[in-house]
Every structure is written in structure tokens, then in C-alpha cells.
C-alpha atoms as a PDB file:
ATOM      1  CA  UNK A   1      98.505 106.101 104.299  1.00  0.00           C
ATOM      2  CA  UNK A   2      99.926 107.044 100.721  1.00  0.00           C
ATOM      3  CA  UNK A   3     100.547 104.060  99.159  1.00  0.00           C
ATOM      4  CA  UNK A   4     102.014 105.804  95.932  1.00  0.00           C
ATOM      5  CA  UNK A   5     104.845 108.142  97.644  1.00  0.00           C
ATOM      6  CA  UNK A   6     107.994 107.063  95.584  1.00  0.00           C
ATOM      7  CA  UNK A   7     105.871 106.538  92.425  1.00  0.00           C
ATOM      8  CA  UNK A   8     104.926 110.778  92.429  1.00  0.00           C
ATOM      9  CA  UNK A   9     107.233 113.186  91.767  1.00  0.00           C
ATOM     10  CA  UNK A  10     106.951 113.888  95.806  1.00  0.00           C
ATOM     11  CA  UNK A  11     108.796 110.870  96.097  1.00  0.00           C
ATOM     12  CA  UNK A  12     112.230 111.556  94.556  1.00  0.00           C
ATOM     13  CA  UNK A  13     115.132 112.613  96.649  1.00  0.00           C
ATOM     14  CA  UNK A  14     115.561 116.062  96.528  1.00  0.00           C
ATOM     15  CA  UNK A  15     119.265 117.799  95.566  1.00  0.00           C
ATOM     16  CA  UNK A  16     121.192 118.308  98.297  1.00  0.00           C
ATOM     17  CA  UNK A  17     118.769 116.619 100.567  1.00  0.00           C
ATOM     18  CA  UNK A  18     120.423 114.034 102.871  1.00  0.00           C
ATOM     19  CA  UNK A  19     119.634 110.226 103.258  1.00  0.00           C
ATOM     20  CA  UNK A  20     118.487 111.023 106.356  1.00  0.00           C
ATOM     21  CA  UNK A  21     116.155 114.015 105.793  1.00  0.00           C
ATOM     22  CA  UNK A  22     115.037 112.168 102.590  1.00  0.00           C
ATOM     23  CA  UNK A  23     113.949 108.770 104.693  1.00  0.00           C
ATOM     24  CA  UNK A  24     111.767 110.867 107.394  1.00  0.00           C
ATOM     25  CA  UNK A  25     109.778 112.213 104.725  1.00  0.00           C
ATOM     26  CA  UNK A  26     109.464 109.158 102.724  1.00  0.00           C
ATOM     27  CA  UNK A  27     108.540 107.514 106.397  1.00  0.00           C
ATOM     28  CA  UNK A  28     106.211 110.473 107.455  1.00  0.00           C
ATOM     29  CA  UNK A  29     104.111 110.672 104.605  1.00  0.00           C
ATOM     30  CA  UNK A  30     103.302 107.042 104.553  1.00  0.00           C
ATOM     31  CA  UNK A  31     101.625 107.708 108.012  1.00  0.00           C
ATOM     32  CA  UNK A  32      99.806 110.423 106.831  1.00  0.00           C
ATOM     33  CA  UNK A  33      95.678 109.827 106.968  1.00  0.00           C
ATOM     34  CA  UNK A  34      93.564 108.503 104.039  1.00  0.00           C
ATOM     35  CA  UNK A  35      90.780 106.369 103.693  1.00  0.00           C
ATOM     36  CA  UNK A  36      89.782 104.944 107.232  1.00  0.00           C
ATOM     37  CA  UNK A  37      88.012 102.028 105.714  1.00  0.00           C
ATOM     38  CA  UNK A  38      91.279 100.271 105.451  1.00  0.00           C
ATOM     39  CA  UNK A  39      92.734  98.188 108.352  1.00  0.00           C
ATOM     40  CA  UNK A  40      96.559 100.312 108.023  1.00  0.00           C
ATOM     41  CA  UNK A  41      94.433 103.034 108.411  1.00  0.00           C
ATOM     42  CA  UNK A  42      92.116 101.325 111.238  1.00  0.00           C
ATOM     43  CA  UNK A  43      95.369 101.418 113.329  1.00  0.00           C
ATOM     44  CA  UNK A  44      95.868 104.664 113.458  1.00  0.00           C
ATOM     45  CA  UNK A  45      99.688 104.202 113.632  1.00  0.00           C
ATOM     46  CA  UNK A  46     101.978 107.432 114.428  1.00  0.00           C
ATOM     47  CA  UNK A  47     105.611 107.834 113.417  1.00  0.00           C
ATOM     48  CA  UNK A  48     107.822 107.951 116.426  1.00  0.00           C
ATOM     49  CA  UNK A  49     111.154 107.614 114.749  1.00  0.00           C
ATOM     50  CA  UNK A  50     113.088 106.208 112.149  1.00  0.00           C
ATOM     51  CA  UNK A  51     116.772 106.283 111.681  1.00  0.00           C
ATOM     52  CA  UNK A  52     119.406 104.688 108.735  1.00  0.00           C
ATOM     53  CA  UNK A  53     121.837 102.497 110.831  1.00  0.00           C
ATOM     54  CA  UNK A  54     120.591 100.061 111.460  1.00  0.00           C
ATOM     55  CA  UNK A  55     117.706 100.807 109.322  1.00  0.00           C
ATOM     56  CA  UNK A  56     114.939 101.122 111.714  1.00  0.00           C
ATOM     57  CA  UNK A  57     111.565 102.691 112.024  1.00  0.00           C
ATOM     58  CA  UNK A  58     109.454 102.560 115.868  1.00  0.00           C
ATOM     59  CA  UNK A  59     105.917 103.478 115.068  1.00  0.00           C
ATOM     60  CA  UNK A  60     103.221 103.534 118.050  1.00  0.00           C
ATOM     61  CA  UNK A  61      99.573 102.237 118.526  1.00  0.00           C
ATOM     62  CA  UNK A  62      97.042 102.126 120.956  1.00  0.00           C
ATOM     63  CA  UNK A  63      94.731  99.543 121.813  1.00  0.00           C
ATOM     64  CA  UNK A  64      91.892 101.367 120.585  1.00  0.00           C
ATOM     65  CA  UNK A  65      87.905  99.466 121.804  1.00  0.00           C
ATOM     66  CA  UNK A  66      87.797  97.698 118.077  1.00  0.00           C
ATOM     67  CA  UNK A  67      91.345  95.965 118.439  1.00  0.00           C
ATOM     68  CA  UNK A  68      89.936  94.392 122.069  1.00  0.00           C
ATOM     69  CA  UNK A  69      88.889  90.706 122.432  1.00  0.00           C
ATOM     70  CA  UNK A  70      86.793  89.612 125.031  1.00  0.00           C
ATOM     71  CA  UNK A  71      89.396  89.679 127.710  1.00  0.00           C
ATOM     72  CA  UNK A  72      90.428  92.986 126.955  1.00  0.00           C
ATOM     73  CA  UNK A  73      93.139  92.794 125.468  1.00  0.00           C
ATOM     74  CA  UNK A  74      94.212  93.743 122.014  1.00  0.00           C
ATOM     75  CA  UNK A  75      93.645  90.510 119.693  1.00  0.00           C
ATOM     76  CA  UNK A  76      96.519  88.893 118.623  1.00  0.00           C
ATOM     77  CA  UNK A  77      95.767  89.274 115.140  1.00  0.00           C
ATOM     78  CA  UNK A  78      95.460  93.005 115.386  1.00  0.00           C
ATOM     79  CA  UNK A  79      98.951  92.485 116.660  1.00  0.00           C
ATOM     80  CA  UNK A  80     100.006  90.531 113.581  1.00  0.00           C
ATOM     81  CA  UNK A  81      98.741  93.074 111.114  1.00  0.00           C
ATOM     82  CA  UNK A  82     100.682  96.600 113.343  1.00  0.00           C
ATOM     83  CA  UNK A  83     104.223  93.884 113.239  1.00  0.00           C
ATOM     84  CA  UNK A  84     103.489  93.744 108.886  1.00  0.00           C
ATOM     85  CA  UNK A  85     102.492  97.575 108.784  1.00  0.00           C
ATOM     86  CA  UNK A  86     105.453  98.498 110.043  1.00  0.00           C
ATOM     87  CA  UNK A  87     107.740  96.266 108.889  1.00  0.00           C
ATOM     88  CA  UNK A  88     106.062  96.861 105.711  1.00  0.00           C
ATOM     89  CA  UNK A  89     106.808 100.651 105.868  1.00  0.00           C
ATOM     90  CA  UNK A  90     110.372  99.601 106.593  1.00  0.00           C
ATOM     91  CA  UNK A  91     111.109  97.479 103.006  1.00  0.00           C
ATOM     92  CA  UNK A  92     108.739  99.719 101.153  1.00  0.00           C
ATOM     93  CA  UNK A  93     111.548 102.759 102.145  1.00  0.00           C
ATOM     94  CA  UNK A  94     114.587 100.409 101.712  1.00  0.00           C
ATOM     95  CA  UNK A  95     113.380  99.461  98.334  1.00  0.00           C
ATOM     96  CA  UNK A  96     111.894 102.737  97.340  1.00  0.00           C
ATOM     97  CA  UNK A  97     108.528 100.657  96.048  1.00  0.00           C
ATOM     98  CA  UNK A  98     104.948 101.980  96.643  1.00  0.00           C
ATOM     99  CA  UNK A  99     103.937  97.959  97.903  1.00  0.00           C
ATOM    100  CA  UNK A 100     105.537  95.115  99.452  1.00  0.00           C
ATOM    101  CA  UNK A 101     104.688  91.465  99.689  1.00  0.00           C
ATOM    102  CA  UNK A 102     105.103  89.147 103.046  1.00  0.00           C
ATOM    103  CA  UNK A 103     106.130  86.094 101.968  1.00  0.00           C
ATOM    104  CA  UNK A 104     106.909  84.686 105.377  1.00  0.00           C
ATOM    105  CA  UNK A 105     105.979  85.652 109.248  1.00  0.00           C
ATOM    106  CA  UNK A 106     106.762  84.318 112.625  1.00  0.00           C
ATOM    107  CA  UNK A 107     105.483  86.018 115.820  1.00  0.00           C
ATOM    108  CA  UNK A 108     105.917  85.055 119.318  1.00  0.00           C
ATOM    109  CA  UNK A 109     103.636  86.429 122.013  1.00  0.00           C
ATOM    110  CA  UNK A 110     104.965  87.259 125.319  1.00  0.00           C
ATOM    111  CA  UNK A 111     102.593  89.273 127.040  1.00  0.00           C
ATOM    112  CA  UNK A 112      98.996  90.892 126.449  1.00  0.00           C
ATOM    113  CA  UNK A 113      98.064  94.719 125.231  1.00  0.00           C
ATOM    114  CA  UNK A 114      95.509  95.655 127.751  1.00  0.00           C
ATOM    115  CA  UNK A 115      92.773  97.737 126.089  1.00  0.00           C
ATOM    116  CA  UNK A 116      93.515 101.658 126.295  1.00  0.00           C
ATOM    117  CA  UNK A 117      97.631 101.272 126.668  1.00  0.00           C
ATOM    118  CA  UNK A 118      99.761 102.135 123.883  1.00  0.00           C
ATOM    119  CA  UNK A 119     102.245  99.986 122.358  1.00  0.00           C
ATOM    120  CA  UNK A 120     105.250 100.452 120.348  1.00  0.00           C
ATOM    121  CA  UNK A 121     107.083  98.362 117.766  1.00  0.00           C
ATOM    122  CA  UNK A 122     110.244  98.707 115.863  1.00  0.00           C
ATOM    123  CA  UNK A 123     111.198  97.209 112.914  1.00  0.00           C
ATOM    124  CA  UNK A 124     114.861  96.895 112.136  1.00  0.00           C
ATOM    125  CA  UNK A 125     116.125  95.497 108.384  1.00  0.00           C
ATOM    126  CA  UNK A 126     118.669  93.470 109.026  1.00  0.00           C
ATOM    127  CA  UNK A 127     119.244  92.175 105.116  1.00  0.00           C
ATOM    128  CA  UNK A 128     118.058  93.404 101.656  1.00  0.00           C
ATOM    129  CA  UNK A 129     118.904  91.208  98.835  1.00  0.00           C
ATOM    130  CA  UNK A 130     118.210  91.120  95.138  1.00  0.00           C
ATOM    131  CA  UNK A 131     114.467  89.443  95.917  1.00  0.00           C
ATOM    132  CA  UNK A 132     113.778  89.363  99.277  1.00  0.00           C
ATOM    133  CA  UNK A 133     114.257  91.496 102.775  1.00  0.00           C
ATOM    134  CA  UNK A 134     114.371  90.340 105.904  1.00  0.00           C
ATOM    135  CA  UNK A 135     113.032  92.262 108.706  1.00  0.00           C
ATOM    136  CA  UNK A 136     112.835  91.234 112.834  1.00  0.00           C
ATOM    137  CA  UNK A 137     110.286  93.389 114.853  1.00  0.00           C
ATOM    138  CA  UNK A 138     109.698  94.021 118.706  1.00  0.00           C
ATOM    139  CA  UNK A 139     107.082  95.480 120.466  1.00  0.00           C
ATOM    140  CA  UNK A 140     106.727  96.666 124.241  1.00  0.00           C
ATOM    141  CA  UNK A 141     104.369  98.733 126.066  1.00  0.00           C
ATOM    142  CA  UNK A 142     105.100 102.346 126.163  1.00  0.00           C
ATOM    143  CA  UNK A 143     104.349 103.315 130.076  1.00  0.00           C
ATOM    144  CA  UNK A 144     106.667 101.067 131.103  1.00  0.00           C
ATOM    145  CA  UNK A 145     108.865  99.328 128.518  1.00  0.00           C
ATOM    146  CA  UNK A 146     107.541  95.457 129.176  1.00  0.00           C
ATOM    147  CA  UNK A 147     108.322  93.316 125.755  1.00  0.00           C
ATOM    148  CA  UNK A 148     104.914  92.473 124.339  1.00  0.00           C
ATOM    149  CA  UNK A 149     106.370  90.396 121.639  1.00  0.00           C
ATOM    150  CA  UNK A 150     108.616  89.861 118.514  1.00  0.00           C
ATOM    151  CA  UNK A 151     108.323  89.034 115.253  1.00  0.00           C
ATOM    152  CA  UNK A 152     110.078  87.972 112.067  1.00  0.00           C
ATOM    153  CA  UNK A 153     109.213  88.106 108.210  1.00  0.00           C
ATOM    154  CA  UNK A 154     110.160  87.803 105.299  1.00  0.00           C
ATOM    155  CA  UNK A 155     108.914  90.579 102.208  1.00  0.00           C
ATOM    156  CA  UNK A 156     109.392  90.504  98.590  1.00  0.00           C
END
């Protein structure tokens, strides 16, 4: 993950590059690898698309053996932490910052992840103010489009 895109000289908008060229590079090089110790990078999250209206961005994950409890299923916390990775990806591009804060989330389990399926979840902004964005969040299976869940936070 590069947590220090828009602080480099990388992370400047190029002339003449568009707003939307400009966000899928921003968006693809924070899912580039780095240091696997980290639980983002645990995840193993891939960019499967990210667009400007609504400001959205659908990243995919797969229930890798680690994420499985012992029903095998993927742990609801592991859950929790892909919803605030992406979401997180989602303000850190809106607000052209390097970090993020979640102040606030609500998630709402609907169905289970069974070990070895892949999941997807988007996150769409739906306000940026002067202090806070507020981001919603669902996530379904990919083989067959069943809604896993949905979530709702708050960042700073």
C-alpha cells in the first residue's frame, strides 16, 4: 500500500491529465504491494474499479485460510477492517491526504464469506465537508452477487 502517494511529487495531478485518469492512478497505486506485515496489506485487496460520480471505488478480496473462523467463514472482524480499507482509500482520494481517521462505524451483517470465495465491496462518498466525510459501503459475493453486508462510517 503507499501510504505517502499525494505527499510525493508522484502524487500531483499531471497537466492535461483528467480527473478521471488522475483518480485511477491515485486509486491504483494505493493498492500497490508493500510491507505484508501490515493487516491492509494482509488483505491482499485488488482494485476493480473506481469512478467520480458518484465517487466510488469496488475493491475485491478473498477469504484467504487466515481471515477464517472456526466455522469457515471469514471473521467478521476481518470484514470490518476490508469495509475501513476501502472506504479509507475512498476519503484519502477525495481529500488528497496520505491518512484518514474513522471516527465512527456501523456494519450490519447479512450473510457469511465462506472460506475460499471472493468478495467485493464498494464504497461510495456520499458527503465531504470541511471536517468530516461520510462514506456507506456494501459488500456481496462475487460468483453470484448475494449482499454480504453494509456498512457506514464516518472519517476525519
Amino acid at each position: 500500500m503507499r501510504y505517502d502517494f499525494f505527499g510525493s511529487e508522484e502524487g500531483a495531478q499531471r497537466p492535461g491529465e483528467s480527473d478521471e485518469a488522475y483518480m485511477n492512478r491515485a486509486v491504483s497505486a494505493f493498492f500497490q504491494p508493500g510491507d505484508l506485515h501490515q493487516v491492509n496489506e494482509m488483505l491482499k485487496a485488488e482494485l476493480v474499479s473506481c469512478s467520480l460520480e458518484p465517487f466510488q471505488i469496488t475493491a475485491r478480496y478473498h477469504g484467504l485460510p487466515w481471515m477464517l473462523n472456526p466455522s469457515g467463514t471469514v471473521q467478521g472482524g476481518v470484514m470490518t477492517s476490508a469495509y475501513d480499507m476501502t472506504m479509507g482509500f475512498a476519503v484519502r482520494f477525495v481529500r488528497r491526504a496520505d491518512s484518514c481517521i474513522t471516527i465512527q462505524m456501523n456494519t450490519e451483517f447479512m450473510r457469511a464469506v465462506p472460506g475460499g470465495e471472493s468478495f467485493l465491496i464498494t464504497a461510495t462518498v456520499e458527503k465531504s465537508g470541511a471536517r468530516a466525510v461520510f462514506v456507506s459501503a456494501k459488500a456481496w459475493l462475487e460468483k453470484d452477487g448475494k449482499l454480504l453486508g453494509t456498512c457506514s462510517a464516518v472519517f476525519a
